[in-house]
Protein backbone atom coordinates (compact mmCIF):
# COMPACT_ATOMS: atom_id res chain seq x y z
CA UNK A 1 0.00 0.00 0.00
CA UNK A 2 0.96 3.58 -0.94
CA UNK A 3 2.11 6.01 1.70
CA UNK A 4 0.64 9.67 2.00
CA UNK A 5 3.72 11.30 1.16
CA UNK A 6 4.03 8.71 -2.14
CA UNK A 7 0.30 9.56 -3.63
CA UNK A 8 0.65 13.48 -2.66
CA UNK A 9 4.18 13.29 -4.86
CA UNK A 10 1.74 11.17 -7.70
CA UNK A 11 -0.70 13.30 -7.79
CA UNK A 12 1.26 16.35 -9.47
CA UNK A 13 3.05 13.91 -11.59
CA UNK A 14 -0.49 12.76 -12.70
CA UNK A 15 -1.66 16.29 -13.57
CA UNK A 16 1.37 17.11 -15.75
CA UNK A 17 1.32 14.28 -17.59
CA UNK A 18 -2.47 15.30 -18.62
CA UNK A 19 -1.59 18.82 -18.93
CA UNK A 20 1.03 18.14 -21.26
CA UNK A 21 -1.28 15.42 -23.47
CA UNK A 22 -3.94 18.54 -23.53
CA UNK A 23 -0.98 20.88 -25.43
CA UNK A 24 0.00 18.23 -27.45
CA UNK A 25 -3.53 17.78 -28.56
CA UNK A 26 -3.92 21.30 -29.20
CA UNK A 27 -0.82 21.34 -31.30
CA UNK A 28 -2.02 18.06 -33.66
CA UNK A 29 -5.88 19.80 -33.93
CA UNK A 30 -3.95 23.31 -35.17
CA UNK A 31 -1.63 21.52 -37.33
CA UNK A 32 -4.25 19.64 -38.74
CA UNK A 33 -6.77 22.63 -39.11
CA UNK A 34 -4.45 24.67 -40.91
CA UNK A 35 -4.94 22.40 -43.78
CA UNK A 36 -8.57 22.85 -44.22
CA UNK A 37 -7.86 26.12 -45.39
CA UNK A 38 -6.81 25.44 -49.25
CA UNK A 39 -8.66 27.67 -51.37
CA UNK A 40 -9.24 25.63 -54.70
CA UNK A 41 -9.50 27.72 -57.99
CA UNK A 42 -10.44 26.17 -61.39
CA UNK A 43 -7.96 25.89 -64.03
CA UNK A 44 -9.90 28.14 -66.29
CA UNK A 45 -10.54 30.59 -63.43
CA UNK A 46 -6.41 30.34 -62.97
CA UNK A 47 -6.12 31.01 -66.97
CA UNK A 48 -7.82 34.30 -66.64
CA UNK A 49 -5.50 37.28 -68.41
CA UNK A 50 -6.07 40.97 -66.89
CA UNK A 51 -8.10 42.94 -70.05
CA UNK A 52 -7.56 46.23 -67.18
CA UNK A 53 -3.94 47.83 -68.78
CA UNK A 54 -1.51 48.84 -65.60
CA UNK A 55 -2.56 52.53 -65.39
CA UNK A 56 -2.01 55.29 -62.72
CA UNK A 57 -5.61 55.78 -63.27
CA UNK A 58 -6.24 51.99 -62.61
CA UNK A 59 -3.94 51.67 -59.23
CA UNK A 60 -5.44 54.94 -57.74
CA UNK A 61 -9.01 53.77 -58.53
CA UNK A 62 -8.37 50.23 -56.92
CA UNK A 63 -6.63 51.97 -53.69
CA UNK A 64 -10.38 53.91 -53.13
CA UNK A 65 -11.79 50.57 -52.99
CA UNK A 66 -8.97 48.55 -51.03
CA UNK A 67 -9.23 51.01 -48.56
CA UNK A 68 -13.08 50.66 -48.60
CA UNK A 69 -13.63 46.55 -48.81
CA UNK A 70 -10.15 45.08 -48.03
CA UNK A 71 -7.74 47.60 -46.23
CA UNK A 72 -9.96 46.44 -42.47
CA UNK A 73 -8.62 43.18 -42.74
CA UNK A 74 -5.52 43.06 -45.47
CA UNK A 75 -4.11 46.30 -43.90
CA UNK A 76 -3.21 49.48 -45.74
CA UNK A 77 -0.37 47.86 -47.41
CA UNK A 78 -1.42 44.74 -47.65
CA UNK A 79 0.29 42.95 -45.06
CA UNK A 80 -2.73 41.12 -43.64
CA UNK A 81 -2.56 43.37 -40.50
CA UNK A 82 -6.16 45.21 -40.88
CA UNK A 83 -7.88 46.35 -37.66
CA UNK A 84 -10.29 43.37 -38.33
CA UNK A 85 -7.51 40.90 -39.28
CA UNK A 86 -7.55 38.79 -35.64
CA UNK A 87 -10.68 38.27 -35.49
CA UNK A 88 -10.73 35.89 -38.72
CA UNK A 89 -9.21 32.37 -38.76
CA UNK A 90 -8.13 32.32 -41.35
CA UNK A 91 -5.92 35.31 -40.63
CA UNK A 92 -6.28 37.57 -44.28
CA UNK A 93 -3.46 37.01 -47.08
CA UNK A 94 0.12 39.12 -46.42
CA UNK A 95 0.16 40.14 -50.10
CA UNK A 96 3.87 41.59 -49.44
CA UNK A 97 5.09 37.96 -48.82
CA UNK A 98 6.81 36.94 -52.04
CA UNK A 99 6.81 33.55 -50.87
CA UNK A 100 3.38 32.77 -50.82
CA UNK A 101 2.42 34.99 -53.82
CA UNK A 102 5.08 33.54 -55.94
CA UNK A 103 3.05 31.86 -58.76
CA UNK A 104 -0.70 33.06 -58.07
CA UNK A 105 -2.28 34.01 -61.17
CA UNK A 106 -4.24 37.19 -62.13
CA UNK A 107 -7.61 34.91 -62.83
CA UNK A 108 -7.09 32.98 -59.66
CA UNK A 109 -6.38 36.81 -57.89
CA UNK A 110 -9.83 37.47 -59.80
CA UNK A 111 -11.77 34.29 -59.33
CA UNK A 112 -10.92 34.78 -55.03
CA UNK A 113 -11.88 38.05 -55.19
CA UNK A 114 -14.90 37.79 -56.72
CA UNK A 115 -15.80 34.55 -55.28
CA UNK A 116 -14.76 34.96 -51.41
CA UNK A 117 -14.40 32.22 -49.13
CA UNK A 118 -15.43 32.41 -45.29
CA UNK A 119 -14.68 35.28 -43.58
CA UNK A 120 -13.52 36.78 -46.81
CA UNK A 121 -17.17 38.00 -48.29
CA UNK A 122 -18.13 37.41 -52.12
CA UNK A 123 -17.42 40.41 -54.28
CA UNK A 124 -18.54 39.70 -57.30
CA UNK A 125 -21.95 41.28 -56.50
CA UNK A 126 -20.45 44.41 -54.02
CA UNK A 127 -17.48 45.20 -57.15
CA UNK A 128 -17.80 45.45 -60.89
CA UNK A 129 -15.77 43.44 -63.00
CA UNK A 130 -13.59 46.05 -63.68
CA UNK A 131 -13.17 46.72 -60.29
CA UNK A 132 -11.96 43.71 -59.14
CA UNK A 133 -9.48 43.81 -62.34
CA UNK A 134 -8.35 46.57 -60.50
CA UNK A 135 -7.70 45.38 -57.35
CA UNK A 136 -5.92 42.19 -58.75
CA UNK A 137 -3.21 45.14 -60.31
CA UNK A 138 -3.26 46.54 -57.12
CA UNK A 139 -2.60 43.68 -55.50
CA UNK A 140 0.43 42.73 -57.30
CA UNK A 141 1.83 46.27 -56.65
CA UNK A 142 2.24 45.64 -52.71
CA UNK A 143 4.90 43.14 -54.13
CA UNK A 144 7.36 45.60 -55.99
CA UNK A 145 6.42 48.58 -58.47
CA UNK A 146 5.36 46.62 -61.92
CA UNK A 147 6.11 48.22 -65.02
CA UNK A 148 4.14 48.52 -68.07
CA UNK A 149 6.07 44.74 -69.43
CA UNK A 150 5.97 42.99 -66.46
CA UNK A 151 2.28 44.09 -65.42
CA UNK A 152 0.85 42.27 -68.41
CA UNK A 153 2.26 39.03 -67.70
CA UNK A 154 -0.64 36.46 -65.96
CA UNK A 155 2.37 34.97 -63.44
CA UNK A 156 4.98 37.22 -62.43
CA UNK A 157 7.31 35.88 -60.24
CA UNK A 158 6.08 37.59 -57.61
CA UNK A 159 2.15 37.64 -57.70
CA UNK A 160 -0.21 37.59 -54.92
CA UNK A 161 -3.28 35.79 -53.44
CA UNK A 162 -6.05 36.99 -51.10
């Protein structure tokens, strides 16, 4: 039979062991979350060309309506750090993170935009067509300035994704 002093030393023993099979719960279930969010784009969304020409015109019209729809969540400069931006799990899209904007097409830019996905609301009914055009150049400035050549391409090297 156990002695006082033996169970009072097994009972703290106990609880860490279940504390620290709680965390590593936690850890699996985020891990394992994180993969649900995949945002799946049809090919012929993904094939999508720009018809909006890079324009001073365009960018300054697309940073009125950043600022209006996105710029609460995305951020100003589109770092995904919005006023709105922790309160979404999914956290929004850092568009200034070459590495995961590196080989997002304009049409799938276009097709997320337009279509949203939970918390990210559907535009293609709040934004004309052109508008979202728009935003998809504006987008793809927060990257690095774009010239004229290099705006026209569908898959810069350095593109971005909501």
């Amino acid at each position: 039979m156990k002695s006082s002093a033996e169970r009072k030393t097994a009972i703290p023993k106990i609880l860490f062991v279940i504390v620290l099979a709680a965390i590593a719960i936690a850890i699996a279930y985020a891990a394992l979350r994180q993969r649900d969010w995949s945002w799946p784009v049809p090919e012929e969304a993904k094939q999508l060309k720009n018809p909006v020409q890079p324009s001073a015109r365009a960018l300054e019209a697309a940073r009125g309506v950043y600022l209006d729809k996105c710029a609460q969540c995305h951020g100003d400069t589109g770092k995904g750090d919005g006023r709105d931006a922790a309160r979404h799990d999914p956290r929004p899209a850092d568009f200034t993170d070459i590495d995961r904007m590196r080989g997002i097409t304009d049409g799938e830019l276009f097709y997320k935009i337009s279509e949203g996905k939970k918390p990210m609301p559907v535009f293609k009914t709040r934004l004309t067509e052109e508008q979202r055009w728009e935003l998809v150049l504006l987008i793809h400035s927060f990257i690095a300035p774009r010239g004229p050549e290099s705006s026209t391409k569908n898959a810069p090297a350095a593109s971005g994704e909501p």
